[in-house]
N, C-alpha and C. Protein backbone atom coordinates (compact mmCIF):
# COMPACT_ATOMS: atom_id res chain seq x y z
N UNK A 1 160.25 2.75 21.80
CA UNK A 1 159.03 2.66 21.00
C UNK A 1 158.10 3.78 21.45
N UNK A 2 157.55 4.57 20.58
CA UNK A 2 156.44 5.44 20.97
C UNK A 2 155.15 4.62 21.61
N UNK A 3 154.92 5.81 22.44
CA UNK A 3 154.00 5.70 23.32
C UNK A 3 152.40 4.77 22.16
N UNK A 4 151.96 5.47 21.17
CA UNK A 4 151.39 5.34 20.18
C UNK A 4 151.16 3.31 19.90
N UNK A 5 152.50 3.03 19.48
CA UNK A 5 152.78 1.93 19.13
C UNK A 5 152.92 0.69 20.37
N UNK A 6 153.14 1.50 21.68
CA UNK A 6 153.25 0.31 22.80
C UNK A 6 151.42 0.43 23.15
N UNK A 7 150.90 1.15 22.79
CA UNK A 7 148.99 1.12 23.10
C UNK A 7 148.88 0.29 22.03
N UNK A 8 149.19 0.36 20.98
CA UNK A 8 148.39 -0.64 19.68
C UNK A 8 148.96 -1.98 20.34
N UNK A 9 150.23 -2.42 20.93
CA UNK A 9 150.80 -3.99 20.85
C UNK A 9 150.30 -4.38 22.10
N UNK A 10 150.15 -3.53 22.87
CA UNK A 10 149.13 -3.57 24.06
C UNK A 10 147.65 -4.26 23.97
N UNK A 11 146.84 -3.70 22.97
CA UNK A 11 146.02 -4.20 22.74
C UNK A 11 145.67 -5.42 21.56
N UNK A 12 146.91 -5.44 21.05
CA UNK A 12 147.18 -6.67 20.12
C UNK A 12 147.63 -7.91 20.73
N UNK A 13 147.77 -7.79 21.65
CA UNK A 13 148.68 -8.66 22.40
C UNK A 13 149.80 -9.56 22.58
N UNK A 14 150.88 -8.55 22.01
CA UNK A 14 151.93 -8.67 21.31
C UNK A 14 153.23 -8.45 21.86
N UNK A 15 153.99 -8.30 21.67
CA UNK A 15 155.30 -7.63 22.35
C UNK A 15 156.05 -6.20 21.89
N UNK A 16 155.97 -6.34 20.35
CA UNK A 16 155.72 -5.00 19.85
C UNK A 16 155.28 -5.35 18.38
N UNK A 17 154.94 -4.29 17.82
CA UNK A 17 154.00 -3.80 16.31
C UNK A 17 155.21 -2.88 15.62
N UNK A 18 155.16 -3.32 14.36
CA UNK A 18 155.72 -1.63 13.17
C UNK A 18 154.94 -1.14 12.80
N UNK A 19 155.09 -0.32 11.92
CA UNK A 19 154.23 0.67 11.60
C UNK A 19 153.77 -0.13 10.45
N UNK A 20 154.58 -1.03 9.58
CA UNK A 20 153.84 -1.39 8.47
C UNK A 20 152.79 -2.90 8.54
N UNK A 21 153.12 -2.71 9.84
CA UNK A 21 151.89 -4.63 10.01
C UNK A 21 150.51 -4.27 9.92
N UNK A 22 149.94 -4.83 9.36
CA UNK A 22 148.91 -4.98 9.02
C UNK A 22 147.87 -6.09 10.19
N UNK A 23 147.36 -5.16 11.02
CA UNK A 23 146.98 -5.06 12.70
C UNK A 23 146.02 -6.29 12.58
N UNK A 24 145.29 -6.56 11.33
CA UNK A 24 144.07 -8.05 11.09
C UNK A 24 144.95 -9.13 11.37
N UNK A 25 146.38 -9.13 10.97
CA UNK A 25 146.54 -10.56 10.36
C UNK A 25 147.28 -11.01 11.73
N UNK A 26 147.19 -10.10 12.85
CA UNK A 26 147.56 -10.54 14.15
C UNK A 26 147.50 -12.13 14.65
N UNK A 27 147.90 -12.73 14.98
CA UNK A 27 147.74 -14.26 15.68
C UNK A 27 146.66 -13.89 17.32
N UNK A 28 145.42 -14.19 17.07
CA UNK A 28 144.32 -13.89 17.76
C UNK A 28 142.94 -12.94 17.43
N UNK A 29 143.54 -12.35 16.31
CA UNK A 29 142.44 -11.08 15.70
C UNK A 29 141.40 -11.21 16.02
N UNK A 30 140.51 -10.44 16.73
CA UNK A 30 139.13 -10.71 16.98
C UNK A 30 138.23 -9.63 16.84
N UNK A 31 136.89 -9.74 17.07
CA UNK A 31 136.11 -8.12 17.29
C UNK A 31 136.34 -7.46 18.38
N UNK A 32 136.92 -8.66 19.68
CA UNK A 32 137.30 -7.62 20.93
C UNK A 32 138.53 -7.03 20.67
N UNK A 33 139.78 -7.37 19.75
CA UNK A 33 140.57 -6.48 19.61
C UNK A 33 140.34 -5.24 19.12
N UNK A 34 139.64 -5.33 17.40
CA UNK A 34 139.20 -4.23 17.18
C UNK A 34 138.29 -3.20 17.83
N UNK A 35 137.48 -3.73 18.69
CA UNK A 35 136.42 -2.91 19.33
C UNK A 35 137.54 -1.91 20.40
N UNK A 36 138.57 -2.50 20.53
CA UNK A 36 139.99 -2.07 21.60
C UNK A 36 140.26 -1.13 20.98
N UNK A 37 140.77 -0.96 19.44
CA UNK A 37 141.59 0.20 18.87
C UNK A 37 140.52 1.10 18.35
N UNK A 38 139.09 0.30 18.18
CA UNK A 38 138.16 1.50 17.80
C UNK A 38 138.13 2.60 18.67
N UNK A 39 138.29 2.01 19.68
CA UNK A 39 137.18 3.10 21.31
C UNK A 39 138.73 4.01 21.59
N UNK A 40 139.87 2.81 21.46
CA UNK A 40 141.26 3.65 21.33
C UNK A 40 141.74 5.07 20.87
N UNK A 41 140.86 5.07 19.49
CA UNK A 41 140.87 5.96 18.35
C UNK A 41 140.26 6.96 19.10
N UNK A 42 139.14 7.07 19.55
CA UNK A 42 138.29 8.17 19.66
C UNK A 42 138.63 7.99 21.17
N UNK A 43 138.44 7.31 22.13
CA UNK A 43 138.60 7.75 23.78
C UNK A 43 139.88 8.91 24.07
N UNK A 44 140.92 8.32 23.73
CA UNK A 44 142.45 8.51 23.72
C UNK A 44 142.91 9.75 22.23
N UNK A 45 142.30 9.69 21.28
CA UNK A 45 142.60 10.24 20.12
C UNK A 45 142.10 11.54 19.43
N UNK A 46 140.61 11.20 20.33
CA UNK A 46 139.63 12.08 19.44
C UNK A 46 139.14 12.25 18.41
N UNK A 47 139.18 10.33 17.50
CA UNK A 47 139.15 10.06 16.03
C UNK A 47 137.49 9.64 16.16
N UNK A 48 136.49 10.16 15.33
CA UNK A 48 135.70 10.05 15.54
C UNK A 48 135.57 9.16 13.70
N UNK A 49 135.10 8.02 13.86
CA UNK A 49 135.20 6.83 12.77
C UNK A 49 133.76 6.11 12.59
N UNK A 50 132.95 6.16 11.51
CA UNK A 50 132.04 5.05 11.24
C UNK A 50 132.58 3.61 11.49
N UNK A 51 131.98 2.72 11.88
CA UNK A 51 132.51 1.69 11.46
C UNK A 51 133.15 0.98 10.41
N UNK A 52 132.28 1.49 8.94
CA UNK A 52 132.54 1.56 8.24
C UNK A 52 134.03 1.91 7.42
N UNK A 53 134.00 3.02 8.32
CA UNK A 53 135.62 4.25 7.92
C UNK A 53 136.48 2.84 8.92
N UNK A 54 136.10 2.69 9.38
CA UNK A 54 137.41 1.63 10.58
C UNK A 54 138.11 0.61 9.66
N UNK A 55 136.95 0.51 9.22
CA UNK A 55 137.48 -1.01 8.56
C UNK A 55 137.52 -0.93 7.06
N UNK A 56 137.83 0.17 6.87
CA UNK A 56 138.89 0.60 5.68
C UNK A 56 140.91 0.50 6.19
N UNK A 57 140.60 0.84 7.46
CA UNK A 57 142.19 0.90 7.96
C UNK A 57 142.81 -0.90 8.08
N UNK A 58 143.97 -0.39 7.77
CA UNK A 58 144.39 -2.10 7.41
C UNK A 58 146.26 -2.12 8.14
N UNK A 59 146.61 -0.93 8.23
CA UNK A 59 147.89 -1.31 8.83
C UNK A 59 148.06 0.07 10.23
N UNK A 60 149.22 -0.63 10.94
CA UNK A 60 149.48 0.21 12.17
C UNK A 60 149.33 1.61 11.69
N UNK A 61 150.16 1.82 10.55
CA UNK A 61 150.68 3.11 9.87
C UNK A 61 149.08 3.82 9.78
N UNK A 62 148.01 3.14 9.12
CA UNK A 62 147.04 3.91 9.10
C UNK A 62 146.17 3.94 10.07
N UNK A 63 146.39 3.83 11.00
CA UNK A 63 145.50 4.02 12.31
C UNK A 63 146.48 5.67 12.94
N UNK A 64 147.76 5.47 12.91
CA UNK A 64 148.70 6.50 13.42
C UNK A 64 148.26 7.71 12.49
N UNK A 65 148.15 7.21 11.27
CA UNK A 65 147.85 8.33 10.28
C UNK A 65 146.92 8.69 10.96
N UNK A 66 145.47 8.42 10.93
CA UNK A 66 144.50 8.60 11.60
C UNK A 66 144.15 9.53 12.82
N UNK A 67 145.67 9.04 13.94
CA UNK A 67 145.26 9.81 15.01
C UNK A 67 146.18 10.57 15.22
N UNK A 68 146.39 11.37 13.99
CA UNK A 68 147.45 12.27 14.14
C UNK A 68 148.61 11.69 14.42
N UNK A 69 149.22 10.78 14.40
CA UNK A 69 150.95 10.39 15.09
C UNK A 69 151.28 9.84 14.43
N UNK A 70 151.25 10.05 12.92
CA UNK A 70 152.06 9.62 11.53
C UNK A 70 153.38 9.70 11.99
N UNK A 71 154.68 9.36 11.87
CA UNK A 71 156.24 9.30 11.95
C UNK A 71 156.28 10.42 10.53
């Protein structure tokens, strides 16, 4: 599994993620997860996101899109 995808299930708290799950409908979803892949995006990524722009993203695939590491 890419490096990419073991940080997202990492912070999902999961065992692993695809690219096409849709990261909300997680079993635990919370604001501390998301606040995880927000700071993720930009600490680690250099994705600089409104909140707004965040929560337009709805699956693994578009967060990867996002930070450059589309497949």
């Amino acid at each position: 599994m890419n490096d990419f995808l073991d940080r997202v299930a990492n912070i999902l708290e999961t065992p692993a993620v695809t690219e096409d799950l849709e990261f909300r409908s997680v079993r635990g979803w919370g604001s501390m997860m998301g606040f995880a892949l927000f700071i993720m995006l930009e600490d680690e990524y250099g994705v600089k996101l409104t909140p707004e722009q965040f929560r337009e993203l709805k699956t693994v695939s578009d967060l990867m899109r996002i930070a450059g590491r589309a497949s």
